[in-house]
Protein backbone atom coordinates (compact mmCIF):
# COMPACT_ATOMS: atom_id res chain seq x y z
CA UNK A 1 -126.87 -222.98 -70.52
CA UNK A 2 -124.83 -221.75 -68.08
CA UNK A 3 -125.13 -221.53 -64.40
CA UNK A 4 -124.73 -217.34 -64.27
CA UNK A 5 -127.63 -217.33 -66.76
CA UNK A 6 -129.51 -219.89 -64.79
CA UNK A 7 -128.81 -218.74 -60.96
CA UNK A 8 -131.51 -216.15 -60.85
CA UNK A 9 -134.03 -218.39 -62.16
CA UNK A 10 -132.69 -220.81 -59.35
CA UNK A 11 -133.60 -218.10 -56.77
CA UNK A 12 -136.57 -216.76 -57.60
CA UNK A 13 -138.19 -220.65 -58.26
CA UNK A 14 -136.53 -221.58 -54.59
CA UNK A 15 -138.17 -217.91 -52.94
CA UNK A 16 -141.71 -219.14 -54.40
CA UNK A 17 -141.45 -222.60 -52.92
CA UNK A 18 -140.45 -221.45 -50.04
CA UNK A 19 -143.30 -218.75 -49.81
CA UNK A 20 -145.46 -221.50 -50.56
CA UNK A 21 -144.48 -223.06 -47.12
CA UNK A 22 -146.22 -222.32 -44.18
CA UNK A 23 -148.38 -223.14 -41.23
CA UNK A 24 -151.87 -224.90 -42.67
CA UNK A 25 -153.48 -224.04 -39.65
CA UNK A 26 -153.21 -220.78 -39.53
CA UNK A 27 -156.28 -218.71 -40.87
CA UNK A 28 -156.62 -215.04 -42.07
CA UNK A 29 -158.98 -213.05 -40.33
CA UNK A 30 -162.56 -212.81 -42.09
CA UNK A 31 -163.27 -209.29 -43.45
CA UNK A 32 -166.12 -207.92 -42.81
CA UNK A 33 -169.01 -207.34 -45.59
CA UNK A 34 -168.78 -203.12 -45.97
CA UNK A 35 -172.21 -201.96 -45.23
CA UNK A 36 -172.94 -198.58 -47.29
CA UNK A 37 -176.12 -196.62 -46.12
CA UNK A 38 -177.53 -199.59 -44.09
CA UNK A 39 -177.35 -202.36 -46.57
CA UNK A 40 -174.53 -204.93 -47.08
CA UNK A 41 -173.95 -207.27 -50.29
CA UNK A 42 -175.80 -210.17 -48.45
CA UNK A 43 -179.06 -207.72 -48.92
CA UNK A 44 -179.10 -209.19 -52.24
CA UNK A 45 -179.74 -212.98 -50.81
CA UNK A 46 -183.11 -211.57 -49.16
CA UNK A 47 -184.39 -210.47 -52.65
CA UNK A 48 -186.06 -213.20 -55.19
CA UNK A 49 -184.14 -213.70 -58.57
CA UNK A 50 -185.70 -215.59 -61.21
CA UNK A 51 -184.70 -219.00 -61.14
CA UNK A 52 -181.37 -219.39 -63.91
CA UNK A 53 -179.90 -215.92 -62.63
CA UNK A 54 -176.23 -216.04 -61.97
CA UNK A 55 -174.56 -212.80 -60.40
CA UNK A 56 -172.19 -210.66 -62.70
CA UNK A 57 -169.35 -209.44 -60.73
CA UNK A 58 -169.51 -208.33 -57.37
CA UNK A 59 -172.05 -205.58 -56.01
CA UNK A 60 -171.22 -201.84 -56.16
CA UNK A 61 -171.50 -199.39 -53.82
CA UNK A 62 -171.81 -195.59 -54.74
CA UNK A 63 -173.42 -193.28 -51.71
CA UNK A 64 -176.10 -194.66 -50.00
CA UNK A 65 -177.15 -197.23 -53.10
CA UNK A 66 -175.85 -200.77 -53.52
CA UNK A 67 -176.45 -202.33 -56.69
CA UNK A 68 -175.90 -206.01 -57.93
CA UNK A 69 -175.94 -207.35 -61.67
CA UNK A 70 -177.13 -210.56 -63.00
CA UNK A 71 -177.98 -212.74 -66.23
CA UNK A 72 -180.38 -214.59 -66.79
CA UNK A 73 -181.28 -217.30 -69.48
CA UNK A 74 -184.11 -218.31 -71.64
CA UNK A 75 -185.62 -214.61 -70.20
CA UNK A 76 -186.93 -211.91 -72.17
CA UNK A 77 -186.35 -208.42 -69.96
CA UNK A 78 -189.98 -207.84 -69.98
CA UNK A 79 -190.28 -211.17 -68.39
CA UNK A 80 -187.75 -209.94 -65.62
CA UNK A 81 -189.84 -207.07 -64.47
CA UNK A 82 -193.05 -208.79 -64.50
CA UNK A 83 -191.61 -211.72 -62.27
CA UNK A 84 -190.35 -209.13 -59.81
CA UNK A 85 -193.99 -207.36 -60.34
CA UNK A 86 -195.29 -210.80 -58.65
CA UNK A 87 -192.85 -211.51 -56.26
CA UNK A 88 -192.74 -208.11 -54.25
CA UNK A 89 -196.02 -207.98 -53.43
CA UNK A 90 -195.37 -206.69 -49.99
CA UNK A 91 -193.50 -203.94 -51.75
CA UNK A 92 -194.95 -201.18 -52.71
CA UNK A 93 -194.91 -199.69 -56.21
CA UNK A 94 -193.22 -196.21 -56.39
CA UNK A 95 -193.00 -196.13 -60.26
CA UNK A 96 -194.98 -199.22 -62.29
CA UNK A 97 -192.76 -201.27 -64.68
CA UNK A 98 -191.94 -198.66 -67.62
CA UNK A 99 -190.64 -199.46 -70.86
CA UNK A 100 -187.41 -197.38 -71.48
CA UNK A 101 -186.16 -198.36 -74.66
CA UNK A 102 -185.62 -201.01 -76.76
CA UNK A 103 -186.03 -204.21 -74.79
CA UNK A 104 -185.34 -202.35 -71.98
CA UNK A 105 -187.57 -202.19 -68.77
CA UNK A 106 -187.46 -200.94 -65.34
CA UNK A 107 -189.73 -200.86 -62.08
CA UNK A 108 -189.09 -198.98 -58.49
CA UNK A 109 -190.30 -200.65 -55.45
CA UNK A 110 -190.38 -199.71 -51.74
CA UNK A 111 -190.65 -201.28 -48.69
CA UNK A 112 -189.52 -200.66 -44.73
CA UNK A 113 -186.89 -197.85 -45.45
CA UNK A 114 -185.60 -199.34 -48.79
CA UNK A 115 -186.08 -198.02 -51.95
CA UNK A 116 -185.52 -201.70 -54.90
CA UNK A 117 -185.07 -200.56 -58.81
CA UNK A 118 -184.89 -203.30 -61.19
CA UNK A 119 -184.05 -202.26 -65.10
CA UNK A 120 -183.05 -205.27 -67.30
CA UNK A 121 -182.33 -205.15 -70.49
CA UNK A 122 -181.43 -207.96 -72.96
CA UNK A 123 -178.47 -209.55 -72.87
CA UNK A 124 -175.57 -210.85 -75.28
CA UNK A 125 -175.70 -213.91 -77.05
CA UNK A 126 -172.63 -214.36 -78.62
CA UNK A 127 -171.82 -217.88 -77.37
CA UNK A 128 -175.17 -219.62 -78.27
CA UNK A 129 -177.32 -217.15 -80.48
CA UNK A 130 -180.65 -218.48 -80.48
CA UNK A 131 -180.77 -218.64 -76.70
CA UNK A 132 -182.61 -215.44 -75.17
CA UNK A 133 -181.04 -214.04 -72.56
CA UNK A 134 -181.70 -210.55 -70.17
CA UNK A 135 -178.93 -208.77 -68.29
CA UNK A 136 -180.70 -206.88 -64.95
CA UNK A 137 -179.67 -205.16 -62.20
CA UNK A 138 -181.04 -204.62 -58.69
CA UNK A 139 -180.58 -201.38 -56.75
CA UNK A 140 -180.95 -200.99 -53.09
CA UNK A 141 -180.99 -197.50 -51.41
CA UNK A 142 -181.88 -196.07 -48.17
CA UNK A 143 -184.72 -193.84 -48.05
């Protein structure tokens, strides 16, 4: 190979190295969590989740609603909504669980200013089929 073919190759390899370097000790500011119509992401932390629930992508925030997606395993949806039905207790229920669809539930709480949906619904199982899985979603919006 020759070195005209080469010599660009040379540069950019030599620009990332040297864009690699730097000072270790300095850190980038912290951004701070967007709050949309009085709730922030971390809302979500103050909420039970049934125990094997592992967030799907990050929240979303559309008006004065945040909402957050999860999956959950070895959960049937209708198992989702009754496990929030025990665990908000000090909630009070604006709509009682409801069955949508096919395997698809939802239930809308309220408490101090806050109105919590949860629908879940179930949830692929492409990567072990007999496993049961639900996909949910929790909705927080300022009322």
């Amino acid at each position: 190979m020759s070195f005209r073919r080469c010599f660009p190759a040379l540069l950019l390899s030599a620009g990332l190295l040297l864009g690699a370097c730097g000072d270790d000790d300095v850190q980038p500011e912290a951004q701070p969590t967007p709050v949309v119509g009085g709730f922030s992401e971390a809302a979500f932390d103050a909420l039970p989740r049934p125990a094997t629930s592992e967030p799907r992508g990050n929240a979303v925030e559309m008006a004065d609603t945040i909402s957050r997606s999860y999956e959950v395993r070895n959960t049937t949806p209708e198992q989702v909504l009754d496990f929030y039905r025990n665990q908000l207790r000090d909630w009070r229920a604006v709509q009682g669980v409801e069955k949508l669809g096919v395997n698809t539930y939802r239930g809308i709480w309220t408490k101090d200013g806050a109105e919590l949906t949860v629908s879940a619904t179930s949830g692929p199982t492409l990567s072990q089929p007999d496993e049961v899985r639900a996909q949910y979603s929790l909705s927080l919006k300022k009322t």
